[in-house]
PDB file of N, CA and C in Angstrom:
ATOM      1  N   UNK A   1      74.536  79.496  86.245  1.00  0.00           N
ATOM      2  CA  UNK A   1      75.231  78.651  87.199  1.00  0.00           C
ATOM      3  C   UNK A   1      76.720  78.543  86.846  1.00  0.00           C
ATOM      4  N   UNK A   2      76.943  77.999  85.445  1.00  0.00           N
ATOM      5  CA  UNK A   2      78.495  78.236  85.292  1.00  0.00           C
ATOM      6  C   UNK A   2      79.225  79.406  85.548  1.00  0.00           C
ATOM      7  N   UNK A   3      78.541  80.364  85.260  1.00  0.00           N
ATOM      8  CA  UNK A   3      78.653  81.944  85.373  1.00  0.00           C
ATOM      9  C   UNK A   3      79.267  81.915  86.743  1.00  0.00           C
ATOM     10  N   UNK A   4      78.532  81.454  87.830  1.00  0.00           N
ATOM     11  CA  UNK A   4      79.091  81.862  89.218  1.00  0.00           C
ATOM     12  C   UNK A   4      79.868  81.071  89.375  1.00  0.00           C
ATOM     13  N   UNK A   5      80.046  79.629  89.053  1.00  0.00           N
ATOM     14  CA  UNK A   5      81.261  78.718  89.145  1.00  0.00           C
ATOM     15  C   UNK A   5      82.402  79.517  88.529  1.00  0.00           C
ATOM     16  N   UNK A   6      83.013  80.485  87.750  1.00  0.00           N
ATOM     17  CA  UNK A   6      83.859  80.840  87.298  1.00  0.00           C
ATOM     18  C   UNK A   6      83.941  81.642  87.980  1.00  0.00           C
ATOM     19  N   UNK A   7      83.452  82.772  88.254  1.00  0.00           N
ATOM     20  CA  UNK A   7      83.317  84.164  89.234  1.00  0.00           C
ATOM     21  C   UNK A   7      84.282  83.576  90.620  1.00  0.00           C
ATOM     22  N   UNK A   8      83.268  82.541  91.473  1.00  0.00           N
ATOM     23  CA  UNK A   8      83.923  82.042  92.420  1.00  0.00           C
ATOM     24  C   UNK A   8      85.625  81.426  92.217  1.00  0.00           C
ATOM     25  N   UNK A   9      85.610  81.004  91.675  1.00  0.00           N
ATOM     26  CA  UNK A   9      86.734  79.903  91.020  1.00  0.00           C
ATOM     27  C   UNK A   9      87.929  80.602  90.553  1.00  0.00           C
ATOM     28  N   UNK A  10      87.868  82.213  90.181  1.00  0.00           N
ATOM     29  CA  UNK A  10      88.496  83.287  89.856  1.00  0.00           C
ATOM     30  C   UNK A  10      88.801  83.973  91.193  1.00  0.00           C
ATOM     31  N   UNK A  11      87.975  84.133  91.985  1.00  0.00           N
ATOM     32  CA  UNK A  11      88.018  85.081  93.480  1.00  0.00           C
ATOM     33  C   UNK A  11      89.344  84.438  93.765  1.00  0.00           C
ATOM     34  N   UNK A  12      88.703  82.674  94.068  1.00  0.00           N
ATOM     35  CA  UNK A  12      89.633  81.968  94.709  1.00  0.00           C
ATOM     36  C   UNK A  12      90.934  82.185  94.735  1.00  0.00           C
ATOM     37  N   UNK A  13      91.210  82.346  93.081  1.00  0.00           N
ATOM     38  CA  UNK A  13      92.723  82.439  92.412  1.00  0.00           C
ATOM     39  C   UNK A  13      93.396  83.303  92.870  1.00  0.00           C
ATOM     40  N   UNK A  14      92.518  84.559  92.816  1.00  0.00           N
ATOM     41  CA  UNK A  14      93.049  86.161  93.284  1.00  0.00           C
ATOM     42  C   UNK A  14      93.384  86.110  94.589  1.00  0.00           C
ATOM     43  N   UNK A  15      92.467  85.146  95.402  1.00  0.00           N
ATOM     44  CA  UNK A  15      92.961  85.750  96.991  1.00  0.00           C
ATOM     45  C   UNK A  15      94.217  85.017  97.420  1.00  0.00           C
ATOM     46  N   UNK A  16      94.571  83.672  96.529  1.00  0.00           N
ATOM     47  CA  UNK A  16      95.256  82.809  96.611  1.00  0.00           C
ATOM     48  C   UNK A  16      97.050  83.529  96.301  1.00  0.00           C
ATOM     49  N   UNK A  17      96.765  84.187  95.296  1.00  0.00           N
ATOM     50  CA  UNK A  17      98.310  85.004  94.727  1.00  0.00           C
ATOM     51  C   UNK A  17      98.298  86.281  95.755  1.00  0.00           C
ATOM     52  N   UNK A  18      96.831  86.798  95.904  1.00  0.00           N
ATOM     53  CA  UNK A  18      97.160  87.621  97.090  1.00  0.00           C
ATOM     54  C   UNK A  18      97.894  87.749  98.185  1.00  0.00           C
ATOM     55  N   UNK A  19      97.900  86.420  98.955  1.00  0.00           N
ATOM     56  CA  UNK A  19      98.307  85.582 100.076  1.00  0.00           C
ATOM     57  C   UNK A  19      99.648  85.472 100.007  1.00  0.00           C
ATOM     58  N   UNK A  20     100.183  84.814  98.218  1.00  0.00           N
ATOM     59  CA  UNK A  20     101.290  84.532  98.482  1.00  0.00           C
ATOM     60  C   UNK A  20     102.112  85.778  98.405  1.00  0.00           C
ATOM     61  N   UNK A  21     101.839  87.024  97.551  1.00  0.00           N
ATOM     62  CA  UNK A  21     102.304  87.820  97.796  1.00  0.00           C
ATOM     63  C   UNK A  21     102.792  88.653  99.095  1.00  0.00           C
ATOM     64  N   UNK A  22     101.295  88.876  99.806  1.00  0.00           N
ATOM     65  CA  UNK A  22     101.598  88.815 101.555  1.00  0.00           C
ATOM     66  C   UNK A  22     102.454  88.341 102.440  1.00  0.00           C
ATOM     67  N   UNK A  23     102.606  86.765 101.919  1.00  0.00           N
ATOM     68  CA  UNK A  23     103.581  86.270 102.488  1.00  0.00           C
ATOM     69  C   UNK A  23     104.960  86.465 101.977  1.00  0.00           C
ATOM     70  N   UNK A  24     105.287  86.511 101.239  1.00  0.00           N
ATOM     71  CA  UNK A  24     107.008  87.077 100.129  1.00  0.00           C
ATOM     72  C   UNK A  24     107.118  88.679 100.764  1.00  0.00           C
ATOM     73  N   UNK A  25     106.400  89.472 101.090  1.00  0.00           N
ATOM     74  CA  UNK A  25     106.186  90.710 101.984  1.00  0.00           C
ATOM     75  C   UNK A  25     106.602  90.830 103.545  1.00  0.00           C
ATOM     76  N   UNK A  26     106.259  89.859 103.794  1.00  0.00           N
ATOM     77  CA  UNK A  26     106.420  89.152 104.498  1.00  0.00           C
ATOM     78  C   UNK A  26     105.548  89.846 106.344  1.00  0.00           C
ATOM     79  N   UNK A  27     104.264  90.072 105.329  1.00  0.00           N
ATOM     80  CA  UNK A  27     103.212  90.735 106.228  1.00  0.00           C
ATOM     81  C   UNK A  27     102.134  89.538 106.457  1.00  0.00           C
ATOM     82  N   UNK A  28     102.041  88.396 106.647  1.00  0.00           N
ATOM     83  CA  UNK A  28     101.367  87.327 106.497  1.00  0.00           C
ATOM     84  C   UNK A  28     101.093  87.318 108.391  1.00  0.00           C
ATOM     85  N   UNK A  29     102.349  88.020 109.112  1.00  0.00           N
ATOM     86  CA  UNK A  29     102.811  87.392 110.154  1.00  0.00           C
ATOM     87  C   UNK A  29     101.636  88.245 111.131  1.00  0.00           C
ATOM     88  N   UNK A  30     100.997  89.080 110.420  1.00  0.00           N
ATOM     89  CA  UNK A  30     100.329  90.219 111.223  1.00  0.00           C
ATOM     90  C   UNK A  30      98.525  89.308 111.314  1.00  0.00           C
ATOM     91  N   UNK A  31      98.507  88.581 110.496  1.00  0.00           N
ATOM     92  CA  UNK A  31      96.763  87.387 110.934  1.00  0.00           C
ATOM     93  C   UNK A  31      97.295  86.276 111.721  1.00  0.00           C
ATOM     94  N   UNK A  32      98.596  85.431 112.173  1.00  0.00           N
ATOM     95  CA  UNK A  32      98.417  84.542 112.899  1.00  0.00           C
ATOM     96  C   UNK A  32      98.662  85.151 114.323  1.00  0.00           C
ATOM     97  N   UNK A  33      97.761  83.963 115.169  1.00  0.00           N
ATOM     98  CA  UNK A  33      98.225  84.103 116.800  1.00  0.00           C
ATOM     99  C   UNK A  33      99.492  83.471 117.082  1.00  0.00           C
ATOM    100  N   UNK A  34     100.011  82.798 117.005  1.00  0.00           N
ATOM    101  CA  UNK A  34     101.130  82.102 117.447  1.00  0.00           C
ATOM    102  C   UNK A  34     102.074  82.417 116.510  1.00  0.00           C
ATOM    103  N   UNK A  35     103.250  82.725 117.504  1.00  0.00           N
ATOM    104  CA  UNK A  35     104.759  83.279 117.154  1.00  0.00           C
ATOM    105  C   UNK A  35     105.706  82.691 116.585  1.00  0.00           C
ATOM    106  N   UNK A  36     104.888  81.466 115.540  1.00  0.00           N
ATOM    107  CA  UNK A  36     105.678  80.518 114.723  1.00  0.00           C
ATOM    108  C   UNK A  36     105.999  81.690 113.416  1.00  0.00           C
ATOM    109  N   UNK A  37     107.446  81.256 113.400  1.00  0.00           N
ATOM    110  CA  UNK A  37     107.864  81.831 111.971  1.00  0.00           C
ATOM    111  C   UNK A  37     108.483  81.006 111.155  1.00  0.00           C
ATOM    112  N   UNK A  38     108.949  79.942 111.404  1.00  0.00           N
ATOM    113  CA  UNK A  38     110.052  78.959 110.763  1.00  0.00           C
ATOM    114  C   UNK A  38     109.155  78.638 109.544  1.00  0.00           C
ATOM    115  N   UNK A  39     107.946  78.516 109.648  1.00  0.00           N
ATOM    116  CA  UNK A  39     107.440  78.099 108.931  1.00  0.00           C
ATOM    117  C   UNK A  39     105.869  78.545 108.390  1.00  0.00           C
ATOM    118  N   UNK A  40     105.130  77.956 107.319  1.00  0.00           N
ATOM    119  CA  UNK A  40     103.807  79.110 107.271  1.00  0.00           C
ATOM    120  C   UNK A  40     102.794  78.645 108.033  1.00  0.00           C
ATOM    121  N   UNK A  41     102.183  79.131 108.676  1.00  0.00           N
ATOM    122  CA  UNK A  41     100.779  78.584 109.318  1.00  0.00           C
ATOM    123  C   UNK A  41      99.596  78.704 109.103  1.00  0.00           C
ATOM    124  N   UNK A  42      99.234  79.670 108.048  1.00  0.00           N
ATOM    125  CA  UNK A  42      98.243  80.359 107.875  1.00  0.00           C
ATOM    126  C   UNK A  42      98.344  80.143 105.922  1.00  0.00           C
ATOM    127  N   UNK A  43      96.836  79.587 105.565  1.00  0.00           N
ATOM    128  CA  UNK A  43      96.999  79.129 103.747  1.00  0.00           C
ATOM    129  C   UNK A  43      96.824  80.556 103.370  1.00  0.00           C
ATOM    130  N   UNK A  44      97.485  80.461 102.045  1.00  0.00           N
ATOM    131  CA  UNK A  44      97.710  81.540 101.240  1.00  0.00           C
ATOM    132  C   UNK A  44      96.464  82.182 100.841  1.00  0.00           C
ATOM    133  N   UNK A  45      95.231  81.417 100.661  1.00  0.00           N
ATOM    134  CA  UNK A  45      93.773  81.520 100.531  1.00  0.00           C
ATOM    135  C   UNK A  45      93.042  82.679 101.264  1.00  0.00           C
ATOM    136  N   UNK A  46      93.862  82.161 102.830  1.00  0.00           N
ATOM    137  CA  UNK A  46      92.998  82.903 104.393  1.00  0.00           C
ATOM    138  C   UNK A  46      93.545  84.299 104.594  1.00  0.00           C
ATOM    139  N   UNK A  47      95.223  84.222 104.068  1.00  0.00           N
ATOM    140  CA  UNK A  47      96.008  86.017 104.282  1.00  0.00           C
ATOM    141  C   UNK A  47      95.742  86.549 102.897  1.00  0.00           C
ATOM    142  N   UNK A  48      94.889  85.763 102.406  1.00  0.00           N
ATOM    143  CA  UNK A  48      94.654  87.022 101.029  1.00  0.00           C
ATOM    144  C   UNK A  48      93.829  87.593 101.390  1.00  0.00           C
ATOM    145  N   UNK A  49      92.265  86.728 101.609  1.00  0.00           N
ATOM    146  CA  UNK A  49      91.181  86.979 102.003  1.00  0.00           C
ATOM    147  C   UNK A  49      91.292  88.252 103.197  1.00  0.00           C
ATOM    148  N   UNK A  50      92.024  87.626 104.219  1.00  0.00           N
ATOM    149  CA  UNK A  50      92.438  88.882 105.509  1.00  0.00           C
ATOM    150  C   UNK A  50      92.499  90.298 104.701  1.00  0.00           C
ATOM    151  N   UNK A  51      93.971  90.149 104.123  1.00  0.00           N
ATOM    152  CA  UNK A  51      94.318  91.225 103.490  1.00  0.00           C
ATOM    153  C   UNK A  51      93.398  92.075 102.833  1.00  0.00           C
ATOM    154  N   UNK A  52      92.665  91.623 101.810  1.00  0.00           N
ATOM    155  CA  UNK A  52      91.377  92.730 101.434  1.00  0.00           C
ATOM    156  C   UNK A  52      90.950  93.815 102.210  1.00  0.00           C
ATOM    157  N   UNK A  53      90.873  93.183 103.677  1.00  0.00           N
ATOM    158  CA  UNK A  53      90.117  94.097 104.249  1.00  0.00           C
ATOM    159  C   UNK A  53      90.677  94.663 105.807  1.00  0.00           C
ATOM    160  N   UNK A  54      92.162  94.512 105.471  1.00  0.00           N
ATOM    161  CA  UNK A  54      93.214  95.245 105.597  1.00  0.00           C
ATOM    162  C   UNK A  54      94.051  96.051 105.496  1.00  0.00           C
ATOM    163  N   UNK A  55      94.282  97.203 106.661  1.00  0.00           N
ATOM    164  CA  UNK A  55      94.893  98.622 106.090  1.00  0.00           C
ATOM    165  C   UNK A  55      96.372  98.519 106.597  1.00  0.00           C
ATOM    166  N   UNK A  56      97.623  97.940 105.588  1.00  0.00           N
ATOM    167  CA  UNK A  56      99.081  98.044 105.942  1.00  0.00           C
ATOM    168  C   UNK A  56      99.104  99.315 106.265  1.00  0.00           C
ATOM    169  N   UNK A  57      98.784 100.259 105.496  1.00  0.00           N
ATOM    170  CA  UNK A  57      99.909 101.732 105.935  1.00  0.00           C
ATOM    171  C   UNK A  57      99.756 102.444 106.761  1.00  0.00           C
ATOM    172  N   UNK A  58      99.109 101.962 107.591  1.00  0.00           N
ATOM    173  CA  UNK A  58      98.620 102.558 109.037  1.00  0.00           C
ATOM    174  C   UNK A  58      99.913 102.052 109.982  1.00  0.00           C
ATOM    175  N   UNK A  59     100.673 101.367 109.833  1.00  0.00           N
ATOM    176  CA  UNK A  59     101.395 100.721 109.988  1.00  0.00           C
ATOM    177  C   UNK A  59     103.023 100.703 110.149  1.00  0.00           C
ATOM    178  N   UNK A  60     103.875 101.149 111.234  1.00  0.00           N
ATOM    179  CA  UNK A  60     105.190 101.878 111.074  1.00  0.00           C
ATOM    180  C   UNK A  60     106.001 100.704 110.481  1.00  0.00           C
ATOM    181  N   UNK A  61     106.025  99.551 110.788  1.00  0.00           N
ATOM    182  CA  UNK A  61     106.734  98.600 110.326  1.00  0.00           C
ATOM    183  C   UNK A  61     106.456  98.285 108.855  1.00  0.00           C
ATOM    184  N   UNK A  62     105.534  98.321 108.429  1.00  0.00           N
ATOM    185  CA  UNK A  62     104.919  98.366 106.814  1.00  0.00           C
ATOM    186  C   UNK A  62     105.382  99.709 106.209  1.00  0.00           C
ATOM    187  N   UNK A  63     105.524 100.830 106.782  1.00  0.00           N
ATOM    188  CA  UNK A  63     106.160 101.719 106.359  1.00  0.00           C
ATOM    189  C   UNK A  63     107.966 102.153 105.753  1.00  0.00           C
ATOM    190  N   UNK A  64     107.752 101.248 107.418  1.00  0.00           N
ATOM    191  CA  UNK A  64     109.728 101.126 106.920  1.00  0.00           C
ATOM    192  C   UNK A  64     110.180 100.065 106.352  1.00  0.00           C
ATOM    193  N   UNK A  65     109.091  98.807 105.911  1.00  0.00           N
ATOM    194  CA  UNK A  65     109.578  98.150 104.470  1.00  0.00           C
ATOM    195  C   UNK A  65     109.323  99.093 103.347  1.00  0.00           C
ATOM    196  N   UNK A  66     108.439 100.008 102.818  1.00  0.00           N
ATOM    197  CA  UNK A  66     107.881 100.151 102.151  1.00  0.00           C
ATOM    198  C   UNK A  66     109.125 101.573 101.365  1.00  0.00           C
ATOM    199  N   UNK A  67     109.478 101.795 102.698  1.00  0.00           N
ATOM    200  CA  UNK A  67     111.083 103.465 102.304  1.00  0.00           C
ATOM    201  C   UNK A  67     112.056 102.920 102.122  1.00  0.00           C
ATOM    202  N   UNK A  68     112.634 101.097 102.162  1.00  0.00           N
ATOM    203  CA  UNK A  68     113.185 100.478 102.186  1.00  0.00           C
ATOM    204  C   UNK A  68     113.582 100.234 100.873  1.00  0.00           C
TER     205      UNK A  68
END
């Protein structure tokens, strides 16, 4: 049981720096619906999680940050 309390509790962390990374990338903007930018709308938790199972380089605008 502790075993999976840490496992989980670790995911969390990862998807959490994931997110914020996403967002400093500033590819966060590609999971919300609404065309708010001023500010974040979406937790760092939910665009990590997204991100996993997300393909940027399919992507021309992710590209031309990326030659940037």
């Amino acid at each position: 049981m502790t075993l999976l309390v840490l496992l989980t509790t670790l995911t969390a962390m990862v998807f959490i720096l994931l997110g914020k990374v996403v967002e400093l990338a500033g590819l966060a903007y590609r999971f919300q619906s609404s065309s708010i930018r001023k500010r974040r709308v979406l937790s760092h938790f939910f665009s990590g999680q997204k991100s996993t199972f997300y393909e940027f380089k399919n992507h021309p605008q992710t590209m031309a940050r990326m030659n940037s």
